[in-house]
PDB file of N, CA and C in Angstrom:
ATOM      1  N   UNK A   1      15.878 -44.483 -42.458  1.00  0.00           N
ATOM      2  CA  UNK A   1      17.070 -43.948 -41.810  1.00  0.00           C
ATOM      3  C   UNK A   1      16.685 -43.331 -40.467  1.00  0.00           C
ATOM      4  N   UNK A   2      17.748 -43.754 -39.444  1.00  0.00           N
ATOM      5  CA  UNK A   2      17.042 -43.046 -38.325  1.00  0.00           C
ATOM      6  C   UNK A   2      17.487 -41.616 -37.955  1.00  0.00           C
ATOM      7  N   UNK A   3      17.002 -40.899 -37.437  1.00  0.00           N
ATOM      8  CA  UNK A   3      17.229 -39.408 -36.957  1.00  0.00           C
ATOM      9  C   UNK A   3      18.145 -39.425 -35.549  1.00  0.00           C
ATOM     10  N   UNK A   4      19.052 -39.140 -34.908  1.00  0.00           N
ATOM     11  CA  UNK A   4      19.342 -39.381 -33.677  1.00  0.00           C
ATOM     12  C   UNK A   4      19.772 -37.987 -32.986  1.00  0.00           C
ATOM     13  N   UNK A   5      19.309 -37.002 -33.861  1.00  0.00           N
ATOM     14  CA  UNK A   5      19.760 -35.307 -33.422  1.00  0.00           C
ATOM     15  C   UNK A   5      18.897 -35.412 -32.370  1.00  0.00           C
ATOM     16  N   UNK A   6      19.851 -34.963 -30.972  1.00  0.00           N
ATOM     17  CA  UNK A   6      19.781 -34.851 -29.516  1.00  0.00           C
ATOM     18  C   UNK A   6      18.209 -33.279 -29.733  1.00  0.00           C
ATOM     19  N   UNK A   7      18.746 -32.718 -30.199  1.00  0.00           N
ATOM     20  CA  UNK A   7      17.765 -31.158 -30.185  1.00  0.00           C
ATOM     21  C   UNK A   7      16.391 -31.959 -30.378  1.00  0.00           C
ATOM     22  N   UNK A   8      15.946 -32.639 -30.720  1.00  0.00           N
ATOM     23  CA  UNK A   8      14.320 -33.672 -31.253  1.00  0.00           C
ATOM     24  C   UNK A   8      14.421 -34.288 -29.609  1.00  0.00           C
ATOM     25  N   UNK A   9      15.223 -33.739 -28.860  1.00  0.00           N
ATOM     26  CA  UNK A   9      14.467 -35.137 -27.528  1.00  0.00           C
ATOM     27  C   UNK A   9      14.605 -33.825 -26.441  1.00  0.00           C
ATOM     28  N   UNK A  10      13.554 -34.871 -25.446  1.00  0.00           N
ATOM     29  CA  UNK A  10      12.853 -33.802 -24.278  1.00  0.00           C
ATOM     30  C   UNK A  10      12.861 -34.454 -23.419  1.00  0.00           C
ATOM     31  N   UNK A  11      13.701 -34.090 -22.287  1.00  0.00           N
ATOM     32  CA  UNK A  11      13.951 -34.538 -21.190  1.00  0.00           C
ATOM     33  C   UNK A  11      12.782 -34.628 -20.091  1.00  0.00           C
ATOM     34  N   UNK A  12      11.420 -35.126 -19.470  1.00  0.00           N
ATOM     35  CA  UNK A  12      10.864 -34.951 -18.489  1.00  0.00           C
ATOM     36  C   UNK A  12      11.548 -35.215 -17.037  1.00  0.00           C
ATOM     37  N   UNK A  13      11.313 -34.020 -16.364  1.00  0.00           N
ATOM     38  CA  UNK A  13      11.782 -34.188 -15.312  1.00  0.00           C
ATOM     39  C   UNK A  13      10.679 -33.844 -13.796  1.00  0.00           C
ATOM     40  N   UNK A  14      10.995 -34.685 -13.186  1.00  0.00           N
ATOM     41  CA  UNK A  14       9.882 -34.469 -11.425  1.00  0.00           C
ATOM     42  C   UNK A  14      11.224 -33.972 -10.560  1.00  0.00           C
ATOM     43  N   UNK A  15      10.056 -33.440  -9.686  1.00  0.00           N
ATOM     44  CA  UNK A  15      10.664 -32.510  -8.781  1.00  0.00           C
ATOM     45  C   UNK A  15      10.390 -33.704  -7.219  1.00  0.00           C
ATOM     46  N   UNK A  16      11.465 -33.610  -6.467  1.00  0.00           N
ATOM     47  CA  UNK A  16      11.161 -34.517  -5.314  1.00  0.00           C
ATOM     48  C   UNK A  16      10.119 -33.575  -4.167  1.00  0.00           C
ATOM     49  N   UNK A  17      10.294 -34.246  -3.128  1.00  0.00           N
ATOM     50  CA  UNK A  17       9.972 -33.505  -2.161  1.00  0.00           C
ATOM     51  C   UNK A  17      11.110 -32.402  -1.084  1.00  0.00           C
ATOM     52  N   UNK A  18      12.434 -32.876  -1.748  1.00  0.00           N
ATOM     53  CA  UNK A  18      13.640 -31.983  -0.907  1.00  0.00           C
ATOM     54  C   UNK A  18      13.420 -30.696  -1.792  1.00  0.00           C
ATOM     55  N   UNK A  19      12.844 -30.540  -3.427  1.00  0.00           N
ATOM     56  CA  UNK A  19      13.664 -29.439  -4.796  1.00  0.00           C
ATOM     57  C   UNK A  19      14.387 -30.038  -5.209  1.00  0.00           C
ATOM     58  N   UNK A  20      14.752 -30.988  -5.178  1.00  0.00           N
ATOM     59  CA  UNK A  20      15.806 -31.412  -6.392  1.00  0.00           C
ATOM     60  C   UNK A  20      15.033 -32.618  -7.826  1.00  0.00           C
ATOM     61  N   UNK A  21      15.545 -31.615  -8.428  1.00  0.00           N
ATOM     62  CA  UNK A  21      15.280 -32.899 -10.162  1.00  0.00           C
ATOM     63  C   UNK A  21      15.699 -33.964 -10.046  1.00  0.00           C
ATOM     64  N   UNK A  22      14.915 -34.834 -11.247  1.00  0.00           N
ATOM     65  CA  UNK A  22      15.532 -36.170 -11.108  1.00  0.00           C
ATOM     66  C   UNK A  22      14.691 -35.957 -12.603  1.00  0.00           C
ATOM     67  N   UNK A  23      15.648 -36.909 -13.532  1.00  0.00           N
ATOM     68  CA  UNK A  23      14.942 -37.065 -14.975  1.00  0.00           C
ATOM     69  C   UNK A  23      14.010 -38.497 -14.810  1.00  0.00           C
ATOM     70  N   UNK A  24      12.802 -38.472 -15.418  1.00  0.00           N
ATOM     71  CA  UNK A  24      11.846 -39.809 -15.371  1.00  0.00           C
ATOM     72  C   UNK A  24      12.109 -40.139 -16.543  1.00  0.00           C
ATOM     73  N   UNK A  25      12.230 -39.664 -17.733  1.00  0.00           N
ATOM     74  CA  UNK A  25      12.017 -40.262 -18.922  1.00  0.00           C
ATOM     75  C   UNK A  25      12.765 -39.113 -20.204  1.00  0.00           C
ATOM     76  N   UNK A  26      12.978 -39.870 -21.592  1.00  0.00           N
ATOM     77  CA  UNK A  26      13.074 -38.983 -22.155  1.00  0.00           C
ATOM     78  C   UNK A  26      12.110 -39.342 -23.863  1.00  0.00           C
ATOM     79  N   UNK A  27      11.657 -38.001 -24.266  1.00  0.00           N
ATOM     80  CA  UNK A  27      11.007 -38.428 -25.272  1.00  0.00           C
ATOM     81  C   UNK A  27      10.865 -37.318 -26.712  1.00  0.00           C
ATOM     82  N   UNK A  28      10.255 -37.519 -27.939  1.00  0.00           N
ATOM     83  CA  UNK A  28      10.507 -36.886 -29.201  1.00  0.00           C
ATOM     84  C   UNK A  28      10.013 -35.764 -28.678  1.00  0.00           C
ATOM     85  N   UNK A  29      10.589 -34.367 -29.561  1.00  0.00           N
ATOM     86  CA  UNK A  29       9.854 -33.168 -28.865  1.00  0.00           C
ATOM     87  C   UNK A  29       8.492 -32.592 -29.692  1.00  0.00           C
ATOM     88  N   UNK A  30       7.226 -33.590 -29.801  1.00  0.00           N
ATOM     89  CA  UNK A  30       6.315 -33.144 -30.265  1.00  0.00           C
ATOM     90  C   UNK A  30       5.110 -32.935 -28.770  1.00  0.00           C
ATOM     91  N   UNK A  31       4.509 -31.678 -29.330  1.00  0.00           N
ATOM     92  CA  UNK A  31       3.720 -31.690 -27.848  1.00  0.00           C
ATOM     93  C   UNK A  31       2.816 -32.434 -27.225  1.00  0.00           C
ATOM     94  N   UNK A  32       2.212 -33.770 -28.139  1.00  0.00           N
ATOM     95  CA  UNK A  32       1.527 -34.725 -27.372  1.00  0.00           C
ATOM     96  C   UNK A  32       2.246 -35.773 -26.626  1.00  0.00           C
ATOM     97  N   UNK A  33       3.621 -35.770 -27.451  1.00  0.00           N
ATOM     98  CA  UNK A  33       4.380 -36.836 -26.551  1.00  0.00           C
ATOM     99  C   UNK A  33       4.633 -36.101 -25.203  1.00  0.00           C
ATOM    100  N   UNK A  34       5.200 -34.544 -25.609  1.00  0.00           N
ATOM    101  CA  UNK A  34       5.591 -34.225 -23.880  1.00  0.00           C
ATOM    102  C   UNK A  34       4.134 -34.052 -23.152  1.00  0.00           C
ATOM    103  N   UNK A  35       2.749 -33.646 -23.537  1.00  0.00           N
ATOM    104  CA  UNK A  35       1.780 -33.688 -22.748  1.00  0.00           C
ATOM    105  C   UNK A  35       1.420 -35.223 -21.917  1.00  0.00           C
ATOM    106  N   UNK A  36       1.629 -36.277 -22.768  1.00  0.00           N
ATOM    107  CA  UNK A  36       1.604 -37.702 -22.239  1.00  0.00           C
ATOM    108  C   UNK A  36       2.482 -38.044 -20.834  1.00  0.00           C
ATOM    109  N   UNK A  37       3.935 -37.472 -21.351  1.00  0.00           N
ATOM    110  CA  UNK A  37       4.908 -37.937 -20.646  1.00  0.00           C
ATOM    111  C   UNK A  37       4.689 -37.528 -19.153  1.00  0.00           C
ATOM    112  N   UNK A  38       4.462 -35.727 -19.341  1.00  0.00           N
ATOM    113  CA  UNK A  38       4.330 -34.523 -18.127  1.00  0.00           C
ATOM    114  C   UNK A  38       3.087 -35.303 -17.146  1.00  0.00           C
ATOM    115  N   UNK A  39       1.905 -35.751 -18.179  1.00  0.00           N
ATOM    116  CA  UNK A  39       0.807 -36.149 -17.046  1.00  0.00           C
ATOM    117  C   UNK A  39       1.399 -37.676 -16.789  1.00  0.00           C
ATOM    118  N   UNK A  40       2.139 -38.610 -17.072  1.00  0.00           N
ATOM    119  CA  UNK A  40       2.053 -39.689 -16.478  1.00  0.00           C
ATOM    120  C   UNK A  40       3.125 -39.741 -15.467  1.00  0.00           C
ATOM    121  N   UNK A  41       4.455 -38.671 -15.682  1.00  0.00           N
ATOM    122  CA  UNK A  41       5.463 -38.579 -14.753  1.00  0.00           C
ATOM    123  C   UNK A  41       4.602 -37.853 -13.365  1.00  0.00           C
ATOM    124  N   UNK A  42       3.491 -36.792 -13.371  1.00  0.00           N
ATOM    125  CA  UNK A  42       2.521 -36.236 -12.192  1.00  0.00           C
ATOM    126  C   UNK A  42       2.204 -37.524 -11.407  1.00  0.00           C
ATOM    127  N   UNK A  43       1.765 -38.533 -11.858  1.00  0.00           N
ATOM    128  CA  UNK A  43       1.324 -39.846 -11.351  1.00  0.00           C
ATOM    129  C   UNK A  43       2.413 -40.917 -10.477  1.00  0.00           C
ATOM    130  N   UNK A  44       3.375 -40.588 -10.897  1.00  0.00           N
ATOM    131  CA  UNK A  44       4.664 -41.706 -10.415  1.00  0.00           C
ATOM    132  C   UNK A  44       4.904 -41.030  -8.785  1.00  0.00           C
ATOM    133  N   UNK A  45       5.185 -41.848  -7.489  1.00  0.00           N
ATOM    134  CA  UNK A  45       5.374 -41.578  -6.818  1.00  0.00           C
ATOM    135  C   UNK A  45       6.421 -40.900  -5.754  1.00  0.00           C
ATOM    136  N   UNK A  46       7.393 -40.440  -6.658  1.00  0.00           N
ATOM    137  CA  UNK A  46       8.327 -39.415  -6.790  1.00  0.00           C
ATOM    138  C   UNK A  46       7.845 -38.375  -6.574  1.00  0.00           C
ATOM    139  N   UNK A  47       6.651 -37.930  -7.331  1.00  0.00           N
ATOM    140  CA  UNK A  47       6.043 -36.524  -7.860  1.00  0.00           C
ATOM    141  C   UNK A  47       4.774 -36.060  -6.642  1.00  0.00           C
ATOM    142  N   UNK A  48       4.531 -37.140  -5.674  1.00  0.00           N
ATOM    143  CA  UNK A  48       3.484 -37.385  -4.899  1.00  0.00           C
ATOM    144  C   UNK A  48       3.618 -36.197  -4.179  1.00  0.00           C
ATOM    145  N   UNK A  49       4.927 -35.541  -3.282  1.00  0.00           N
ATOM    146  CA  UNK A  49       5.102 -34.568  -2.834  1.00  0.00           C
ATOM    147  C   UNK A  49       4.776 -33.300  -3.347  1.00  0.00           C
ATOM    148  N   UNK A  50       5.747 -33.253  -4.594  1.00  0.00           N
ATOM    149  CA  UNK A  50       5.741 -31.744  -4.909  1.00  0.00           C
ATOM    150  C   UNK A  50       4.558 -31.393  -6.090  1.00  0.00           C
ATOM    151  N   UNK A  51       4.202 -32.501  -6.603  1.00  0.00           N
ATOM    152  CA  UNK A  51       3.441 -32.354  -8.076  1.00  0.00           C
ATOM    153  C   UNK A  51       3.501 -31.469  -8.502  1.00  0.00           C
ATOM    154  N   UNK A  52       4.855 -31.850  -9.396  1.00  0.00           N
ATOM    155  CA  UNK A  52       5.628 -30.798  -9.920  1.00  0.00           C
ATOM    156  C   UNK A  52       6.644 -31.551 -11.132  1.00  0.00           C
ATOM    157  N   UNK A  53       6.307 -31.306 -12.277  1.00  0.00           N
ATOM    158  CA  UNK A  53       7.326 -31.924 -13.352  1.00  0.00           C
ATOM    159  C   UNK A  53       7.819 -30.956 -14.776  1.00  0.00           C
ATOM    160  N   UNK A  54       8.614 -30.869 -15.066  1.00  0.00           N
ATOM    161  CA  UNK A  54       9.203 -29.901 -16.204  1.00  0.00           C
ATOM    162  C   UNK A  54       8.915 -30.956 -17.833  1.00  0.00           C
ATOM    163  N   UNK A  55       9.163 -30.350 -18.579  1.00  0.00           N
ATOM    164  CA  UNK A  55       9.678 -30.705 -19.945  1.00  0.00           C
ATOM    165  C   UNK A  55      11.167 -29.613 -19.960  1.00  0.00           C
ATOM    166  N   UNK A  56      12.136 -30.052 -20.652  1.00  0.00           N
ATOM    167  CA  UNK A  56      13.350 -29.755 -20.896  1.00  0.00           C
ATOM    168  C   UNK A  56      14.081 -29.936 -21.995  1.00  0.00           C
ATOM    169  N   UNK A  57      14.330 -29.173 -23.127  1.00  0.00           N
ATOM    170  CA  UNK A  57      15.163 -29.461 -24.481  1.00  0.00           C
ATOM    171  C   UNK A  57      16.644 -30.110 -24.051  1.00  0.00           C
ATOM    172  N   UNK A  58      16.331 -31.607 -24.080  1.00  0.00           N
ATOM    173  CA  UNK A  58      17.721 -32.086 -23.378  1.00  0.00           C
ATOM    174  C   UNK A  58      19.154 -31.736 -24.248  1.00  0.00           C
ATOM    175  N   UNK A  59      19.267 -31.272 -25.258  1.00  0.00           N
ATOM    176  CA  UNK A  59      20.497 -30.433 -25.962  1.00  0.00           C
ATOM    177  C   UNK A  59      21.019 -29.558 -25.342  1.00  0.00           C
ATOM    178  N   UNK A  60      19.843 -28.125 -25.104  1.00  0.00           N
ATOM    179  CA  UNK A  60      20.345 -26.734 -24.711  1.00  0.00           C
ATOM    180  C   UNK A  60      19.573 -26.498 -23.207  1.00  0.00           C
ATOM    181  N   UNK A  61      18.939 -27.563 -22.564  1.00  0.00           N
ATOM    182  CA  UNK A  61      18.416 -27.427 -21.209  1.00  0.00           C
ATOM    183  C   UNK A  61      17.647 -26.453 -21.009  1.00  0.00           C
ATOM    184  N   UNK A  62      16.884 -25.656 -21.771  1.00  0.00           N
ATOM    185  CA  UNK A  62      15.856 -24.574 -22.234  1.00  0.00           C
ATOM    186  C   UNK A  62      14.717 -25.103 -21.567  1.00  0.00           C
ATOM    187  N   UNK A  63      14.135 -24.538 -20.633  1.00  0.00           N
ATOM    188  CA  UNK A  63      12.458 -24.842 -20.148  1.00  0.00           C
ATOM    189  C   UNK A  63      11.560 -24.956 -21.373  1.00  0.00           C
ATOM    190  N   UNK A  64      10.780 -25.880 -21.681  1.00  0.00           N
ATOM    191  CA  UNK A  64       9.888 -25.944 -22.824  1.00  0.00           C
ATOM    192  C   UNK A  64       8.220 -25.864 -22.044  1.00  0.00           C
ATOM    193  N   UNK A  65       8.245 -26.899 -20.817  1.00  0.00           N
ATOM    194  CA  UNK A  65       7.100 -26.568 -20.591  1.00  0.00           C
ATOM    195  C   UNK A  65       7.399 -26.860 -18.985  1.00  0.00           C
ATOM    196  N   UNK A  66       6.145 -26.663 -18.317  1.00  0.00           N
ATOM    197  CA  UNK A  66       6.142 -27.574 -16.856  1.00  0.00           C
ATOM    198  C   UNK A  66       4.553 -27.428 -16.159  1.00  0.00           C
ATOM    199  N   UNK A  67       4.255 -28.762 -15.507  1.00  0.00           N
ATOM    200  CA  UNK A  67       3.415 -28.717 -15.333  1.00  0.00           C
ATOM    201  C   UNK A  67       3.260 -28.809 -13.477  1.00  0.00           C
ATOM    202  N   UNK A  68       2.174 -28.572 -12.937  1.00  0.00           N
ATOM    203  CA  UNK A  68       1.920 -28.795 -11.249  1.00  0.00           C
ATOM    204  C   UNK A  68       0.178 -29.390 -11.086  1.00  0.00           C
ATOM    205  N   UNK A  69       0.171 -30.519 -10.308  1.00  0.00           N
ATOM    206  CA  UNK A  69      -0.824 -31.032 -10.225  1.00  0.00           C
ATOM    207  C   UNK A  69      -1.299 -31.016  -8.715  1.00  0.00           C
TER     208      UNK A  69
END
C-alpha cells in the first residue's frame, strides 16, 4: 500500500543569484535522502552563485535543514 501523506516529503530548495527560491526537487523526509538531495542540488548550476540550498517540510514549510557551499 502506498503512503502519500504530504508531511513524509521535503521540499529542496536553491537559492539563485537575485535571493529568490526556486524548488529543485522533492524527496522522503529521511536524513540521507535530504543530505543526498542538499549536496547534489549545491552542484546544479542555479546554485553556482549563491551556494546556498534549504531542505523544507513541504506540508507546514518549516526549515528542516540548509546547507552553503
Amino acid at each position: 500500500m502506498l503512503n502519500n501523506n504530504m508531511s513524509n516529503q521535503v521540499r529542496i530548495e536553491i537559492m539563485d543569484q537575485f535571493g529568490k527560491w526556486h524548488t529543485n526537487r522533492t524527496v522522503s523526509n529521511n536524513p540521507s535522502s535530504i543530505k543526498g538531495a542538499m549536496e547534489a542540488a549545491l552542484k546544479s548550476q542555479l546554485a553556482a552563485k549563491s551556494k546556498k540550498v534549504r531542505a523544507v517540510d513541504a506540508k507546514t514549510n518549516n526549515l528542516i535543514d540548509m546547507l552553503q557551499g
